[in-house]
C-alpha atoms as a PDB file:
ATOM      1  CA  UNK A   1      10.005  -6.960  26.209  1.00  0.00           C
ATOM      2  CA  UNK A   2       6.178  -6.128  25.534  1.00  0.00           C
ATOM      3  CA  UNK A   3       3.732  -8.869  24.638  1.00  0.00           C
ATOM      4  CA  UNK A   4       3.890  -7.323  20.668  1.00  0.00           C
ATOM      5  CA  UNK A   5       7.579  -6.721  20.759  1.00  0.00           C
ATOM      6  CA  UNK A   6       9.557  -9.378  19.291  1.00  0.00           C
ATOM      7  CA  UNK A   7      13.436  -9.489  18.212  1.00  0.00           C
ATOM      8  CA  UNK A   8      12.863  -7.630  14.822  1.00  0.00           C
ATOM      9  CA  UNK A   9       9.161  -6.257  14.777  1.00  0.00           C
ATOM     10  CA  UNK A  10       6.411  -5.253  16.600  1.00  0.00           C
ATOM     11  CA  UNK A  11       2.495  -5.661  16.162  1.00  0.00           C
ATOM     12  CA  UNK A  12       0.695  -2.775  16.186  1.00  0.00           C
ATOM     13  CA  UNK A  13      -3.196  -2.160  15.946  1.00  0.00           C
ATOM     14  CA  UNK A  14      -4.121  -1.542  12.167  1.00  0.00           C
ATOM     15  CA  UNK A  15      -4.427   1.767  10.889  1.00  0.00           C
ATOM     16  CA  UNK A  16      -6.066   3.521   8.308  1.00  0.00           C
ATOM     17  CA  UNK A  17      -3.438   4.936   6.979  1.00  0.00           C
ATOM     18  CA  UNK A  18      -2.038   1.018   6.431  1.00  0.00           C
ATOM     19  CA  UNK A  19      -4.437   0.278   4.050  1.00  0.00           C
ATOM     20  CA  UNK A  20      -2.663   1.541   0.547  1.00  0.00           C
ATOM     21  CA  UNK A  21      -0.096  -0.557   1.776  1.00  0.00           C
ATOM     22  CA  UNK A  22      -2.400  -4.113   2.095  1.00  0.00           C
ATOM     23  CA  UNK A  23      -4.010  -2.893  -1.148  1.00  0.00           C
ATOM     24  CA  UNK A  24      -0.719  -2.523  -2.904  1.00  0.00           C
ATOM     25  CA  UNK A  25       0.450  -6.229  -1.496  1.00  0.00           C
ATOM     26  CA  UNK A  26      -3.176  -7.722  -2.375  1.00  0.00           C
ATOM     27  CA  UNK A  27      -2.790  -6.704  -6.241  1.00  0.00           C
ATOM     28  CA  UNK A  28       0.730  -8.323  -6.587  1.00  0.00           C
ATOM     29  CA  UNK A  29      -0.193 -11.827  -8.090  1.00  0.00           C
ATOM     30  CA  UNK A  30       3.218 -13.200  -6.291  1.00  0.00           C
ATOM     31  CA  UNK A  31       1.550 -12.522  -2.669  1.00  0.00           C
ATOM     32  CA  UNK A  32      -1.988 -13.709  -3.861  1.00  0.00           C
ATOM     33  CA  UNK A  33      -0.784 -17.085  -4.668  1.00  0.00           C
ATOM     34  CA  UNK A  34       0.584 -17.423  -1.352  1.00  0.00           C
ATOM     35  CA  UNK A  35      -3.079 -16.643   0.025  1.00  0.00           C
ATOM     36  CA  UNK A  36      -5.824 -16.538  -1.927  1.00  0.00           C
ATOM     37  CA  UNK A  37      -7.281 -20.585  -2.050  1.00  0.00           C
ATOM     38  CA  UNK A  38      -9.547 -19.080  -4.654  1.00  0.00           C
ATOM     39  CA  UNK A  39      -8.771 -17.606  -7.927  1.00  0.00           C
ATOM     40  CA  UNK A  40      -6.036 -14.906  -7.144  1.00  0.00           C
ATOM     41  CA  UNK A  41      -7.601 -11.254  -8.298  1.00  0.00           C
ATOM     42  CA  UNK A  42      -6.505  -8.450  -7.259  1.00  0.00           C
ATOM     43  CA  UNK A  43      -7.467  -6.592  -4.295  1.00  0.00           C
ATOM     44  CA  UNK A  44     -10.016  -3.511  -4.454  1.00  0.00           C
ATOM     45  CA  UNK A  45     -10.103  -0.217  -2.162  1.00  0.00           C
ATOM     46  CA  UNK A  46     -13.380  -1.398  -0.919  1.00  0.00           C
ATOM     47  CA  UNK A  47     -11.943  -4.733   0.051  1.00  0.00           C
ATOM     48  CA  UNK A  48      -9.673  -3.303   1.954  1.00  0.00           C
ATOM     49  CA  UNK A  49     -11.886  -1.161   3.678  1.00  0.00           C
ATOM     50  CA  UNK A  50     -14.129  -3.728   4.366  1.00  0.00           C
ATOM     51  CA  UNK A  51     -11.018  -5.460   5.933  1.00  0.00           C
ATOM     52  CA  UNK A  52     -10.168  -2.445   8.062  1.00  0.00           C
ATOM     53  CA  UNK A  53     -13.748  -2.179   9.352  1.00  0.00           C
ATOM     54  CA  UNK A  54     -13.441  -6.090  10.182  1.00  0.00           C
ATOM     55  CA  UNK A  55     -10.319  -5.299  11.975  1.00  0.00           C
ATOM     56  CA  UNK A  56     -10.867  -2.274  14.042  1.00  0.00           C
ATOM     57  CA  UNK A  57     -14.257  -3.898  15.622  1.00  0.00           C
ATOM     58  CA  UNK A  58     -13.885  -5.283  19.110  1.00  0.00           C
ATOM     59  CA  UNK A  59     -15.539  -9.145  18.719  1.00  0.00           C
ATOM     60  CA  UNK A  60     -13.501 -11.084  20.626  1.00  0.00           C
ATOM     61  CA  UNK A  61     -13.500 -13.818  18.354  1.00  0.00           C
ATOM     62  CA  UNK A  62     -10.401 -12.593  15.816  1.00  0.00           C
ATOM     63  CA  UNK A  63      -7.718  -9.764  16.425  1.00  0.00           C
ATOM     64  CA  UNK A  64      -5.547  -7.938  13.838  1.00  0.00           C
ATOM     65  CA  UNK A  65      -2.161  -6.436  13.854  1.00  0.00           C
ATOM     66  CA  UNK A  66       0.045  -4.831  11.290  1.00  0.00           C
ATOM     67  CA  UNK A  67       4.011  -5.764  11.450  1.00  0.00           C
ATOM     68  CA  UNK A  68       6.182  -3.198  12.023  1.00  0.00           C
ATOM     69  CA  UNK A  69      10.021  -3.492  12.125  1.00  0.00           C
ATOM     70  CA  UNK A  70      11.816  -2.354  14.924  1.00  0.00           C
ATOM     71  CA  UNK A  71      14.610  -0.875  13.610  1.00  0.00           C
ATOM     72  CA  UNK A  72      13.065   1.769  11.169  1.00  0.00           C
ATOM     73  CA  UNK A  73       9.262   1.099  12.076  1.00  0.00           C
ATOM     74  CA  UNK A  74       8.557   0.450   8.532  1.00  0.00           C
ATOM     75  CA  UNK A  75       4.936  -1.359   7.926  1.00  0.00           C
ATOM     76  CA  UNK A  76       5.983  -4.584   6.065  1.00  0.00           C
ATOM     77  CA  UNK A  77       3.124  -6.991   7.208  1.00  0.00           C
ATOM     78  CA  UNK A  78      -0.379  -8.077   8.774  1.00  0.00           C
ATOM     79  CA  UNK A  79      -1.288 -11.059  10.584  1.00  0.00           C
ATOM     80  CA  UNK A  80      -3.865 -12.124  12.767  1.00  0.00           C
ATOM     81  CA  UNK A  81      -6.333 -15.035  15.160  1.00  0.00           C
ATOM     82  CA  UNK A  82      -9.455 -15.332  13.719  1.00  0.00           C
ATOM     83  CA  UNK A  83     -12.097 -17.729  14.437  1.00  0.00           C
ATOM     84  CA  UNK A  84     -10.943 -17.519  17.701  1.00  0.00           C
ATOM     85  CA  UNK A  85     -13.268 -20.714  19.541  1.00  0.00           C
ATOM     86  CA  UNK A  86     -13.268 -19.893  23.876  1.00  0.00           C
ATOM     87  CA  UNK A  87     -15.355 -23.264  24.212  1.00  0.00           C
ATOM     88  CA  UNK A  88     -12.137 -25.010  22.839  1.00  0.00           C
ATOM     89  CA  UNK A  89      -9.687 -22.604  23.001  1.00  0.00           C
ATOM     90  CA  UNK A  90      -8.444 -22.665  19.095  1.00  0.00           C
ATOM     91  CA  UNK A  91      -8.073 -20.180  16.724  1.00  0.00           C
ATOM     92  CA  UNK A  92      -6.853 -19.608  12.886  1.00  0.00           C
ATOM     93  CA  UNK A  93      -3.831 -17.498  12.066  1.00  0.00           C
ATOM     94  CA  UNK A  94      -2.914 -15.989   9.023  1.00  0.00           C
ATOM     95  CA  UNK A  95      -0.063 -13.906   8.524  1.00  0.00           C
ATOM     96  CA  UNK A  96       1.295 -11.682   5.200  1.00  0.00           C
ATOM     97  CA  UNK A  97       4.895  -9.989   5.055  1.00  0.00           C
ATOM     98  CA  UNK A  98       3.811  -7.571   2.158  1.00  0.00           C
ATOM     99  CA  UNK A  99       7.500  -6.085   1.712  1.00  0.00           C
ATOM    100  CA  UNK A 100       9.495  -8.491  -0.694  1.00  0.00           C
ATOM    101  CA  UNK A 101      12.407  -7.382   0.748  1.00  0.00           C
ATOM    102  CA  UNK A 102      11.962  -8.653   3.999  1.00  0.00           C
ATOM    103  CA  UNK A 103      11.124 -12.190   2.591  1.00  0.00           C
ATOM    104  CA  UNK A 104      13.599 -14.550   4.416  1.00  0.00           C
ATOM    105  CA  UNK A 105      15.126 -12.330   7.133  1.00  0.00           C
ATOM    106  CA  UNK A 106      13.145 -13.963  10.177  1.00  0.00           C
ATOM    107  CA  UNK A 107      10.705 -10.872  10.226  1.00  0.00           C
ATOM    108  CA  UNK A 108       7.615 -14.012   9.685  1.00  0.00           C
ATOM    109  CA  UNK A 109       8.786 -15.915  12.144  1.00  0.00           C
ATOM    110  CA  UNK A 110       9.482 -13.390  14.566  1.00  0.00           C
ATOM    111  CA  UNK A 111       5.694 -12.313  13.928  1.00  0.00           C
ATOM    112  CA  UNK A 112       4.567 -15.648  14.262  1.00  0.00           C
ATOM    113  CA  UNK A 113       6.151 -16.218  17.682  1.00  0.00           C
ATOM    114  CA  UNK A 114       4.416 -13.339  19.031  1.00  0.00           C
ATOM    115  CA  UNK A 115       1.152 -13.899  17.967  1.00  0.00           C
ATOM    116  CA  UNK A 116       1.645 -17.234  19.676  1.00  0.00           C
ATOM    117  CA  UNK A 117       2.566 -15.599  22.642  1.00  0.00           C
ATOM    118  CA  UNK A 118      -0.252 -13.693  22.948  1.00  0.00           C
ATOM    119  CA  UNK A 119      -2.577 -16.491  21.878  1.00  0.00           C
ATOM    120  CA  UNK A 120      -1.023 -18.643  24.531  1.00  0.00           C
ATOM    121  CA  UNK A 121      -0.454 -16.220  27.219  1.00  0.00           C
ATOM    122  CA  UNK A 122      -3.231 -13.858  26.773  1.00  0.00           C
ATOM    123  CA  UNK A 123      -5.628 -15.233  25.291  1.00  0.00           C
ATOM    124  CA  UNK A 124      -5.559 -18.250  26.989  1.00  0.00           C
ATOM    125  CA  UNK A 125      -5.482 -21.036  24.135  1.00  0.00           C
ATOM    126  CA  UNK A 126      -4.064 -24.097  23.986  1.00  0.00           C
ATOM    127  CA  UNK A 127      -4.629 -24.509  19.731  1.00  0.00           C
ATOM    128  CA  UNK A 128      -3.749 -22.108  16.380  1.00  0.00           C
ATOM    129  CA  UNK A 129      -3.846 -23.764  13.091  1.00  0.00           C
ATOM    130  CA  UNK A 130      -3.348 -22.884  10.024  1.00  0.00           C
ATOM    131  CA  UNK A 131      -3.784 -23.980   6.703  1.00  0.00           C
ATOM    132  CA  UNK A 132      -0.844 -23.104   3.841  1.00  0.00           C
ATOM    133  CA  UNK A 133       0.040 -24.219   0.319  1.00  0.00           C
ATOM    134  CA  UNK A 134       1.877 -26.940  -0.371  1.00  0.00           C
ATOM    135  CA  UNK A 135       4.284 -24.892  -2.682  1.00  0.00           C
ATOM    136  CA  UNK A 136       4.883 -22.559  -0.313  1.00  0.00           C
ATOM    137  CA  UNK A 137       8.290 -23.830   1.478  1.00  0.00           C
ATOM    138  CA  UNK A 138       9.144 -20.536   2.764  1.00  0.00           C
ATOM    139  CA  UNK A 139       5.990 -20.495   4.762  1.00  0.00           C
ATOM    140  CA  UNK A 140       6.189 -23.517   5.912  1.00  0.00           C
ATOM    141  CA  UNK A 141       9.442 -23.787   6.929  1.00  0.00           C
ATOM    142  CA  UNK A 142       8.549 -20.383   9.138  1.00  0.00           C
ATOM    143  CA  UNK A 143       5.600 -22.309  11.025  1.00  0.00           C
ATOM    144  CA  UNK A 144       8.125 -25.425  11.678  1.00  0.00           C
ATOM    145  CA  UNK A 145      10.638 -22.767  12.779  1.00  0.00           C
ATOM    146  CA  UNK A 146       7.914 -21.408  16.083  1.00  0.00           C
ATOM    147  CA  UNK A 147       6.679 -24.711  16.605  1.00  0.00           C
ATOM    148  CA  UNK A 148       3.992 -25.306  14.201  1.00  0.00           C
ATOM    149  CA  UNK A 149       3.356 -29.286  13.588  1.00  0.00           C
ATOM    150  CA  UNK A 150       2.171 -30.860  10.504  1.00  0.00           C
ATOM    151  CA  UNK A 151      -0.990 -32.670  10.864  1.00  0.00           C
ATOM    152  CA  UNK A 152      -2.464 -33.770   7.382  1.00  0.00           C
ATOM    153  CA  UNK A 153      -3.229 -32.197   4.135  1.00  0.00           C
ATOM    154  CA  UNK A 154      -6.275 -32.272   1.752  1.00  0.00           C
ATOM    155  CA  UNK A 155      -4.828 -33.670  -1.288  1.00  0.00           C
ATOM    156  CA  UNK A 156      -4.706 -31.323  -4.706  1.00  0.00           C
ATOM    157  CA  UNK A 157      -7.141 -29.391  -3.026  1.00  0.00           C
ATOM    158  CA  UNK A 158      -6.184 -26.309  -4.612  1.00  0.00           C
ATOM    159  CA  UNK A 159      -5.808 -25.322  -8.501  1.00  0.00           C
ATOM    160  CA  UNK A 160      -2.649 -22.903  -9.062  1.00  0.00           C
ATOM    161  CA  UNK A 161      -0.841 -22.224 -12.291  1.00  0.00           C
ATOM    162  CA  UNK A 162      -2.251 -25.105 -14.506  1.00  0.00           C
ATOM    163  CA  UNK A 163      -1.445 -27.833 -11.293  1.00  0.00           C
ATOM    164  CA  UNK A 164      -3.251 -29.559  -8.253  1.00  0.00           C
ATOM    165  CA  UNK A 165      -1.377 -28.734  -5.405  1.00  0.00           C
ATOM    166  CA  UNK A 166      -1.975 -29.766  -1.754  1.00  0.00           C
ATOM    167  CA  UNK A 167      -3.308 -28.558   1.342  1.00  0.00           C
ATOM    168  CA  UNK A 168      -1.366 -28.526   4.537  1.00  0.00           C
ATOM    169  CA  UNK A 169      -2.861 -27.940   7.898  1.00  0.00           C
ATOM    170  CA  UNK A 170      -0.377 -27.456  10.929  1.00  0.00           C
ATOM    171  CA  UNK A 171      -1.143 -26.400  14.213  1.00  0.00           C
ATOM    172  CA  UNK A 172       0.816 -25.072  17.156  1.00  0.00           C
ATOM    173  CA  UNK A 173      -0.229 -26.465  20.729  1.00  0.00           C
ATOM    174  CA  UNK A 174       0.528 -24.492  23.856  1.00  0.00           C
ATOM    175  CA  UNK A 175       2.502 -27.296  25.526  1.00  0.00           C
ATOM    176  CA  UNK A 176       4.701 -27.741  22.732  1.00  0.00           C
ATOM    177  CA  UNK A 177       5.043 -24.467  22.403  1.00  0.00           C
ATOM    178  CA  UNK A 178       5.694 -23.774  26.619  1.00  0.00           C
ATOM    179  CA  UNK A 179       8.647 -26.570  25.941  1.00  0.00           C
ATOM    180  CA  UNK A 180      10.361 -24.839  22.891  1.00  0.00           C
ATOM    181  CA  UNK A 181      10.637 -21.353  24.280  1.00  0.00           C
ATOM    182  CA  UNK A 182      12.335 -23.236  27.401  1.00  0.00           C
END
């Protein structure tokens, strides 16, 4: 197994030709609540060019992959490390499965697990956090799934559909993480 290859999807470098894809996700208000702390608007072509130009640069300090399933290499996601700290040897993650109908079916998690790998293995860290939405169960439950802990939250820090909601922060550690895949 490669270091992107994972039981249902691979990470790939992101393309060009992804972007109508991330543009299509980024306009559907059910995804931007999910993601966007601030108010949820849809995504523009510029945006998203401005995001491929972030991606394809070589900083060292994030990295950027598009999910791909294995089966019938259809694009269905993006995550990524950003913020990525050598002094301390953290980084942010963020991840995005686009395709509705792969909600559910382990293709997040399975992404997840290899961006940990490669964080842990590659990269060398020992820390990727995160921060996600208290209403978002699904999520959460896919971070708790690849070893993500629960550390605090920042009460009704965020304003969603009328309602203060909370703020979770979790963080995977490479020595929990070198225990689970044991």
């Amino acid at each position: 197994m490669s270091m992107f290859t994972g039981e249902l999807v691979r990470l790939t470098q992101i393309q060009r030709s992804d972007l109508p894809a991330f543009t299509h996700w980024f306009r559907d208000y059910e995804i931007q609540r999910l993601l966007a702390i601030d108010a949820a608007v849809p995504a523009t072509d510029e945006a998203e060019e401005e995001f491929y130009q972030l991606a394809v640069k070589k900083s060292g300090d994030a990295f950027y992959f598009s999910i791909r399933t294995l089966e019938r290499d259809i694009l269905i996601g993006n995550c990524g490390l950003t913020g990525i700290n050598q002094k301390n040897r953290c980084s942010d993650f963020g991840i995005v499965i686009g395709e509705k109908e792969y909600w559910g079916g382990g293709y997040g998690s399975d992404a997840a697990q290899i961006i940990l790998r490669f964080a842990f293995e590659e990269l060398n860290l020992n820390r990727v956090q995160l921060e996600v939405f208290g209403y978002n169960s699904r999520a959460i439950h896919c971070y708790e799934k690849v070893g993500f802990v629960q550390e605090g939250s920042r009460r009704q820090a965020i304003f969603r559909e009328g309602t203060y909601h909370d703020v979770i922060t979790m963080a995977a550690l490479r020595e929990g993480w070198d225990i689970k895949m044991e």
